[in-house]
Protein backbone atom coordinates (compact mmCIF):
# COMPACT_ATOMS: atom_id res chain seq x y z
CA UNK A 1 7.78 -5.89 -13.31
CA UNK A 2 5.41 -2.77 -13.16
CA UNK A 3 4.49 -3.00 -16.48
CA UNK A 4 4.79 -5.07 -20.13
CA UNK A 5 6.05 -2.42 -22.78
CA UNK A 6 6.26 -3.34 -26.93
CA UNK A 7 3.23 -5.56 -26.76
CA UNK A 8 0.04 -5.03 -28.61
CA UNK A 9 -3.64 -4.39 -27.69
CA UNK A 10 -4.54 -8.29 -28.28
CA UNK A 11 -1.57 -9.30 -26.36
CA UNK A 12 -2.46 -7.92 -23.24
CA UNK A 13 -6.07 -8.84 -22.96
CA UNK A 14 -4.77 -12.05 -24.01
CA UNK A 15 -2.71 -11.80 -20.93
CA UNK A 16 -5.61 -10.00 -18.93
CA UNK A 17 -8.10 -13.08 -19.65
CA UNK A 18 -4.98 -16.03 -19.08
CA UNK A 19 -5.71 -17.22 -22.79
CA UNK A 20 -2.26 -17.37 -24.02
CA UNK A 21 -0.16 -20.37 -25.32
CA UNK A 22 2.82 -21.80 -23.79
CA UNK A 23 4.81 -20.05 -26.55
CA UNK A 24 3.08 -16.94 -24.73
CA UNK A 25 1.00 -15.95 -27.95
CA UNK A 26 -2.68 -14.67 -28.33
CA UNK A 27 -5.18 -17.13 -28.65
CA UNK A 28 -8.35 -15.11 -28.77
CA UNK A 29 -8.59 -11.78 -30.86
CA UNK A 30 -9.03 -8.66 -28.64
CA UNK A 31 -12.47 -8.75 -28.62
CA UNK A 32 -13.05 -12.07 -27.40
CA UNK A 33 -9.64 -11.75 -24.97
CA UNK A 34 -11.93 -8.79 -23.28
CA UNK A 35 -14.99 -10.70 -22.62
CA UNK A 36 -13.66 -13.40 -20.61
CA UNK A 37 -11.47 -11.43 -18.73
CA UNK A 38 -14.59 -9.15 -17.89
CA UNK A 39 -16.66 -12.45 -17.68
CA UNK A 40 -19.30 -10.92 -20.33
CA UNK A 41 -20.17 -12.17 -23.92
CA UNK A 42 -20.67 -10.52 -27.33
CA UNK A 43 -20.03 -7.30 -26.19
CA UNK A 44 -17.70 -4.63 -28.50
CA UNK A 45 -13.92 -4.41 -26.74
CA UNK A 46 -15.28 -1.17 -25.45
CA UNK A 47 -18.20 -2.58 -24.09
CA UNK A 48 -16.52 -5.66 -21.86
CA UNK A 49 -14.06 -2.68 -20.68
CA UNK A 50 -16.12 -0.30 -19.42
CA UNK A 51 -18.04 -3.57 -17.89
CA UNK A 52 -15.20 -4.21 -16.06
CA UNK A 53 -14.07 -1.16 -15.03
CA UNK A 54 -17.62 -0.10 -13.46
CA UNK A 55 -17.85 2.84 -16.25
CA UNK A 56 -20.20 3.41 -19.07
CA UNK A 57 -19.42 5.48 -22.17
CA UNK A 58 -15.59 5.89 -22.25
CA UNK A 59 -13.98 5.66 -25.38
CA UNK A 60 -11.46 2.74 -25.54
CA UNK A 61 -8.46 4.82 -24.39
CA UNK A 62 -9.81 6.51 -22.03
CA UNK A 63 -11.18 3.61 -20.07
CA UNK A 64 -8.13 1.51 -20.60
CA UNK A 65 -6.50 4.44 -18.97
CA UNK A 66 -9.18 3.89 -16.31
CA UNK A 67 -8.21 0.15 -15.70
CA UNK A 68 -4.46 1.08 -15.68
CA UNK A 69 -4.85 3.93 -13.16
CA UNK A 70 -3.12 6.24 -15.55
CA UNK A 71 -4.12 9.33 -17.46
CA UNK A 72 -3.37 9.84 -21.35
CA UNK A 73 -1.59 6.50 -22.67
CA UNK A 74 -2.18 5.32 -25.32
CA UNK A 75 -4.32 2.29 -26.19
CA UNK A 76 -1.01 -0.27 -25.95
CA UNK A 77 0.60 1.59 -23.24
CA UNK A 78 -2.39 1.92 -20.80
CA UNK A 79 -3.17 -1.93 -21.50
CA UNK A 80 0.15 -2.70 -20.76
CA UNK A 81 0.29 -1.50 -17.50
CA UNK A 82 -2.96 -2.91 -16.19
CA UNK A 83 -1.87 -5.62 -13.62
CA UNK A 84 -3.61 -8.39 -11.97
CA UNK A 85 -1.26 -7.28 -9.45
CA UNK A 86 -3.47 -9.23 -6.82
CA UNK A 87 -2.62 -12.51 -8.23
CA UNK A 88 1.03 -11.68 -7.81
CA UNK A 89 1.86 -11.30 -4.31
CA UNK A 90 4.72 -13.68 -3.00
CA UNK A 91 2.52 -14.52 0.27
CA UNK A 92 -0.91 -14.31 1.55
CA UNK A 93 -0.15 -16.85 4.95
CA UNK A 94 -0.53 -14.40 7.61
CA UNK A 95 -1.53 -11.17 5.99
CA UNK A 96 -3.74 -9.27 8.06
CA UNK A 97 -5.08 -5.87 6.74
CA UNK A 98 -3.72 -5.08 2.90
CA UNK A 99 -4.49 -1.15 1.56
CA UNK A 100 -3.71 -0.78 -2.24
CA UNK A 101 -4.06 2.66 -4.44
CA UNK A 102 -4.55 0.69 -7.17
CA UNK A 103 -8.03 -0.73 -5.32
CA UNK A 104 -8.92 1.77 -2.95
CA UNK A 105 -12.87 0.91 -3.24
CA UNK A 106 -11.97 -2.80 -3.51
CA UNK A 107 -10.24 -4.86 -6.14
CA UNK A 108 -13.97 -5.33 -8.13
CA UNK A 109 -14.63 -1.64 -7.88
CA UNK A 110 -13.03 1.55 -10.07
CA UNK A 111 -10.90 3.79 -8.56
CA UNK A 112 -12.15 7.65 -7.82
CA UNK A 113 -11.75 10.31 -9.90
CA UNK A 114 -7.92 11.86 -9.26
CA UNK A 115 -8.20 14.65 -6.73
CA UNK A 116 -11.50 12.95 -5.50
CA UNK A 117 -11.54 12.74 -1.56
CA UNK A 118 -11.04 9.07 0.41
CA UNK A 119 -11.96 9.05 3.76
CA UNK A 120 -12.37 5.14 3.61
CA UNK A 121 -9.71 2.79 2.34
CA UNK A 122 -10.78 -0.93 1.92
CA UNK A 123 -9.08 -3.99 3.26
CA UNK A 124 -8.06 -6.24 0.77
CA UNK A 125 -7.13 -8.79 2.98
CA UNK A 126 -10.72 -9.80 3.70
CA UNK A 127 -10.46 -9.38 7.05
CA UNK A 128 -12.57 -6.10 7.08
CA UNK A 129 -9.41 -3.70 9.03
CA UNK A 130 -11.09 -0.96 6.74
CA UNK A 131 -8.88 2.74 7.16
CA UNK A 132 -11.17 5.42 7.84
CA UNK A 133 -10.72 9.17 8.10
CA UNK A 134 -9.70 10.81 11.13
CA UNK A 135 -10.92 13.80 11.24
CA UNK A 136 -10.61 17.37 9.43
CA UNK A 137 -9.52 16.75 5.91
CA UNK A 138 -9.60 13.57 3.79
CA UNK A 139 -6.60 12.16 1.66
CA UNK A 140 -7.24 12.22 -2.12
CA UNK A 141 -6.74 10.04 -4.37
CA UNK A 142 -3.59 10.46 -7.10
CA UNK A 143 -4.29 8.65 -10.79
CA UNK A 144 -0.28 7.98 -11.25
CA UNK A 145 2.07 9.99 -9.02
CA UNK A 146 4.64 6.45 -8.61
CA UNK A 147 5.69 4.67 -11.36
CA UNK A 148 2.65 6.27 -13.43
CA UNK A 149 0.60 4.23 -10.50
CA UNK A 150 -2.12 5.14 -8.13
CA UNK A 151 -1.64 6.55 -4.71
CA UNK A 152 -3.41 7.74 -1.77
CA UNK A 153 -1.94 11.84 -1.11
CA UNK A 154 -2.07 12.60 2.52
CA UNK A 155 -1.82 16.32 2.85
CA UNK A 156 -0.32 17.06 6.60
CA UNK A 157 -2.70 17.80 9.58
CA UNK A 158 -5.71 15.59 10.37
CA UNK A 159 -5.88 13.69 6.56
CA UNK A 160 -4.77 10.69 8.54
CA UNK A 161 -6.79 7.25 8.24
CA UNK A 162 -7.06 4.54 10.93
CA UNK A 163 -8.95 1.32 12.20
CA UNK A 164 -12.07 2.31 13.49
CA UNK A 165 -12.22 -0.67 14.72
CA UNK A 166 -9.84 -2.48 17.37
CA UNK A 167 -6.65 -3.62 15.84
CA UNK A 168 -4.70 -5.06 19.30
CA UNK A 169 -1.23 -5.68 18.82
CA UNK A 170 -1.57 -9.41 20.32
CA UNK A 171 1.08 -11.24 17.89
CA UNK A 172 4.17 -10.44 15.63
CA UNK A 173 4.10 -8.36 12.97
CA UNK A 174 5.64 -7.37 9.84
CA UNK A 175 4.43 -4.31 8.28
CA UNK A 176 5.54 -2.73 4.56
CA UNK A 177 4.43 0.86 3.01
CA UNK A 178 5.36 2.21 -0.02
CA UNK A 179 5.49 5.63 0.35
CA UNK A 180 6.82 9.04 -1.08
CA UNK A 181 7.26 12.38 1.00
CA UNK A 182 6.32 15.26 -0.73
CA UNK A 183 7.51 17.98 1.08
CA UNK A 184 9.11 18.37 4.93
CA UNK A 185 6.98 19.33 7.71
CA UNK A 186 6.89 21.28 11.02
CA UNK A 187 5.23 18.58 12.92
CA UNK A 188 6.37 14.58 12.90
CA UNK A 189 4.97 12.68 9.93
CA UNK A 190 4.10 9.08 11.03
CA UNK A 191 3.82 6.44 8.16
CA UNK A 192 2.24 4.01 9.87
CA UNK A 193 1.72 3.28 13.55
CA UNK A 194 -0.33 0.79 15.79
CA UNK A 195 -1.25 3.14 19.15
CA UNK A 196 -3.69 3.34 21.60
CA UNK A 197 -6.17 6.79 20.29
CA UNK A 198 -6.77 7.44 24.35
CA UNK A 199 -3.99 6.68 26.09
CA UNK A 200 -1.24 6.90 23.18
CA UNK A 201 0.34 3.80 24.10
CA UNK A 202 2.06 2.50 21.37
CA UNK A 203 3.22 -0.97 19.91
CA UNK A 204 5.03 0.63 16.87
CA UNK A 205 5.49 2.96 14.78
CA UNK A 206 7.87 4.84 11.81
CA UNK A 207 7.62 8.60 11.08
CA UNK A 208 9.26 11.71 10.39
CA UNK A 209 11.35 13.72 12.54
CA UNK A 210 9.95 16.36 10.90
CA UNK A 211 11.00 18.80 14.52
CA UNK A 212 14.49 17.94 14.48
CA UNK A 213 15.48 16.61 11.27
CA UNK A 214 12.91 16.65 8.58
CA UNK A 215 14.92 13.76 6.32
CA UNK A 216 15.56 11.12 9.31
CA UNK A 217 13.00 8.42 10.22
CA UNK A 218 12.56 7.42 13.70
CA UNK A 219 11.69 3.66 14.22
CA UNK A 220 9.87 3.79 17.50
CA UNK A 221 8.39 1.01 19.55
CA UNK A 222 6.28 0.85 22.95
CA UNK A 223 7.30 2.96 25.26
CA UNK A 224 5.13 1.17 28.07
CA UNK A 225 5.27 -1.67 29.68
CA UNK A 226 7.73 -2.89 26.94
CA UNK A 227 9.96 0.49 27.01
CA UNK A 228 12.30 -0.96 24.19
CA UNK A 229 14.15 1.77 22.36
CA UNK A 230 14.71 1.07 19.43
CA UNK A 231 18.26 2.26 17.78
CA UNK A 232 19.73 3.83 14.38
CA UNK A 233 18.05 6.01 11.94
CA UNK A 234 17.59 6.35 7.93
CA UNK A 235 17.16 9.48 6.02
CA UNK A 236 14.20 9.50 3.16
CA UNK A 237 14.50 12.61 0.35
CA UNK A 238 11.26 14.30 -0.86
CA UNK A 239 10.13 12.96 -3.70
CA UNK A 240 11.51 9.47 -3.78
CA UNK A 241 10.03 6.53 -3.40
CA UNK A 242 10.96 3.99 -0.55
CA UNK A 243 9.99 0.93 0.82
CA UNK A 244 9.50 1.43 4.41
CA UNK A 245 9.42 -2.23 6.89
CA UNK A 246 9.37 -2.95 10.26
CA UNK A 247 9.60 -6.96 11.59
CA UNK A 248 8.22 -7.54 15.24
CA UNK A 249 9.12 -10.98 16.91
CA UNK A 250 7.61 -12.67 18.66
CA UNK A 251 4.98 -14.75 20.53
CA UNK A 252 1.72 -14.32 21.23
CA UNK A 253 1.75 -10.72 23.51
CA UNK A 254 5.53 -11.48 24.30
CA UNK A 255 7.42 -9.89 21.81
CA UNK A 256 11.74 -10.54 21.35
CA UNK A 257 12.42 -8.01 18.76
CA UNK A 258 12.09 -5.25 16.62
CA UNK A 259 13.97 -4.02 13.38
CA UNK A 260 13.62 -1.87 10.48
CA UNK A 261 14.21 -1.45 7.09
CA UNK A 262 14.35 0.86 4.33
CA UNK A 263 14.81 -1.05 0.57
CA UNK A 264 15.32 -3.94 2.01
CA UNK A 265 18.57 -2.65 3.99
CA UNK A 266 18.62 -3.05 8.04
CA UNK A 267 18.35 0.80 9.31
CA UNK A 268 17.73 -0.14 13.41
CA UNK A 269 16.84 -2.63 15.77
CA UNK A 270 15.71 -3.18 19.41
CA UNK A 271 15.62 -6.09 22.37
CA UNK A 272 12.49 -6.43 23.54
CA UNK A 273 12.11 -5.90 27.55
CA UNK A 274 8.45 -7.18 28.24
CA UNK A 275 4.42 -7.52 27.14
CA UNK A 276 3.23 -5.53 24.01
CA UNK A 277 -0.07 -3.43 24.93
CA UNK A 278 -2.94 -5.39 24.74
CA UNK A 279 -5.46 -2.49 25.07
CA UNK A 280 -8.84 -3.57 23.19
CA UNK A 281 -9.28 0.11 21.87
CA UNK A 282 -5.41 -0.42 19.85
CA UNK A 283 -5.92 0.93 16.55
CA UNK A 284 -3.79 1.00 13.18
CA UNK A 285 -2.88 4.38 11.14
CA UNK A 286 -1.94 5.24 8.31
CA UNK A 287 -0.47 8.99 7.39
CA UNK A 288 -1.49 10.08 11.21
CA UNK A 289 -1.78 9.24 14.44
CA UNK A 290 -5.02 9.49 16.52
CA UNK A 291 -5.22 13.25 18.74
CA UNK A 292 -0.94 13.91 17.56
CA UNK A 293 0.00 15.60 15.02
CA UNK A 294 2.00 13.23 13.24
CA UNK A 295 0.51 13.64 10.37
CA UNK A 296 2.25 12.72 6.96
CA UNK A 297 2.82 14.99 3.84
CA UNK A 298 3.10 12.92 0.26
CA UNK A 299 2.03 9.37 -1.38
CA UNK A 300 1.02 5.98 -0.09
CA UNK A 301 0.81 3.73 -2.51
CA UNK A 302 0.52 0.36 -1.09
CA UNK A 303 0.78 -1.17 2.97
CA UNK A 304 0.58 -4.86 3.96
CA UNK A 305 0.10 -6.38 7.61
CA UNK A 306 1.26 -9.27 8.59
CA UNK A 307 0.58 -11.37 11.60
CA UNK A 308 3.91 -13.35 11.75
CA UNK A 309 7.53 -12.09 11.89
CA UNK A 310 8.75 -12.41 8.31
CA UNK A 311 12.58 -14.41 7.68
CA UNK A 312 15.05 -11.97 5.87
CA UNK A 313 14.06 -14.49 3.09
CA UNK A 314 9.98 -14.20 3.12
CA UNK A 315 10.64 -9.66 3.77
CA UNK A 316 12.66 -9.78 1.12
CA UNK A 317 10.45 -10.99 -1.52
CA UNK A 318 7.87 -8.65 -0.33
CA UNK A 319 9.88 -6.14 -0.18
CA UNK A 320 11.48 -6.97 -3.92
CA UNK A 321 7.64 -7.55 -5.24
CA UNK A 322 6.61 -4.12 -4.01
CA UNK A 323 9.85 -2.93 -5.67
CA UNK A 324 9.01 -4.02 -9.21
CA UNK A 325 5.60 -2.63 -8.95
CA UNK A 326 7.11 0.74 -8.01
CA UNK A 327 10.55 0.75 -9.70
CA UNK A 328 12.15 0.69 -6.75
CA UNK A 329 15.35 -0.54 -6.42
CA UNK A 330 15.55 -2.93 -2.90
CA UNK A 331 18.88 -4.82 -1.60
């Protein structure tokens, strides 16, 4: 769930530091609950917060706030909705690049200020497939746009980020974004796509038709050597939140098939017809697409790469995870 309401203060640092019962009751007082979740000792509640949070000075609600990624909760509220989200994903096996609002600097870092720019967005897969900025304008960062959660706000032309470093589309893949479009544009707005910045080869991608029908998603694949085209469309309103996938099958550079989802439900799929694009200089994006302008308009709250082809069992417990966290409801 995306949060744990009528609790107290000591319950959820309780919860925070994993020192409560079986019967699922405190066993330190808030104090001490603080300091070994922040891994200090002696230190005032305040103190072991603002520890862990990177901050000095706030005031107790204002830096629980902080650690919750939201803006004027109260002191049960805020600690309520401060997750060790990363604990809870239903699979690591696989995952490849991982970009989280809720830990845009890294999970052991704070967040930025809201409004403040990112023009880098850490992996936290550990596998160092950092997003960087395009070009032009950075994204900024959003303290609780979903779900009173963090998100990344991309802002139309050039605020995409990307893989400045080669990410070669050389196995299957199953990619998720939770994402909200803010407002329709006149260009294409990609959500994510793995392309070639040069040559504009791509392996896949999901965007906008922003040119011919600003509510209908295209699920596009390579168009060379493979030239798969990929079939049936889903609509996405403005200001609602959707979990975007797309599975890729395969082996090794042979890929079988592609399909898409939106909440979990099938909205297209293709037959492969040959080799994915092995091009070293491949990169992944996020909100753009290298020298297009496919560049997205609204939130991004969370995206995970995988380097296997999911089962309808395995996406959907992604896909129902990232649903909880976002109050999103998935098939």
């Amino acid at each position: 769930m995306a949060y744990i309401p009528g609790k107290t203060l000591q319950y959820h640092m309780n919860r925070l530091a994993g020192t409560l019962n079986s019967f699922d009751v405190p066993t330190l007082d808030a104090q001490g609950a603080a300091n070994v979740w922040a891994g200090t000792t002696g230190l005032a509640i305040v103190g072991a917060l603002n520890y862990k949070a990177g901050t000095s000075g706030l005031e107790l609600q204002g830096v629980l706030n902080k650690l919750a990624g939201t803006t004027g909760l109260g002191e049960n509220e805020a600690s309520a909705r401060i997750q060790p989200w990363y604990t809870s994903i239903p699979t690591t096996t696989s995952l490849s690049a991982w970009y989280d609002a809720s830990a845009v600097n890294g999970i052991v870092n704070p967040n930025p200020d809201n409004n403040a720019n990112v023009s880098v967005w850490n992996d936290l897969s550990g596998n160092g497939k950092t997003l960087n900025q395009l070009s032009g304008t950075s994204p900024t960062f959003a303290s609780a746009p979903i779900n009173n959660q963090p998100a990344v706000l991309f802002g139309g032309q050039f605020t995409g980020l990307y893989t400045s470093t080669a990410y070669p589309l050389t196995a299957a893949k199953s990619i998720y974004a939770v994402m909200q479009r803010t407002s329709n544009g006149t260009n294409n707005q990609n959500i994510f796509a793995q392309r070639n910045p040069s040559t504009l080869h791509q392996g896949f991608q999901i965007r906008f038709n922003s040119a011919a029908n600003p509510a209908a998603l295209d699920y596009r694949v390579a168009t060379s050597p493979d030239n798969a085209t990929i079939t049936g469309t889903a609509t996405a309103a403005t200001g609602t939140t959707y979990v975007h996938s797309m599975i890729v099958a395969g082996s090794g550079v042979t890929p079988t098939s592609y399909s898409g989802y939106q909440n979990g439900s099938l909205k297209a799929t293709a037959t492969a017809n040959g080799g994915f694009f092995t091009e070293s200089t491949n990169t992944f994006s996020v909100g753009g697409v290298p020298s297009l302008y496919d560049n997205a308009v609204g939130y991004y709250a969370t995206i995970l790469v995988y380097d296997i082809a999911h089962t309808n069992a395995e996406r959907l417990s992604i896909e129902r995870w990232l649903g909880s966290r976002y109050n999103i409801t998935v098939a």
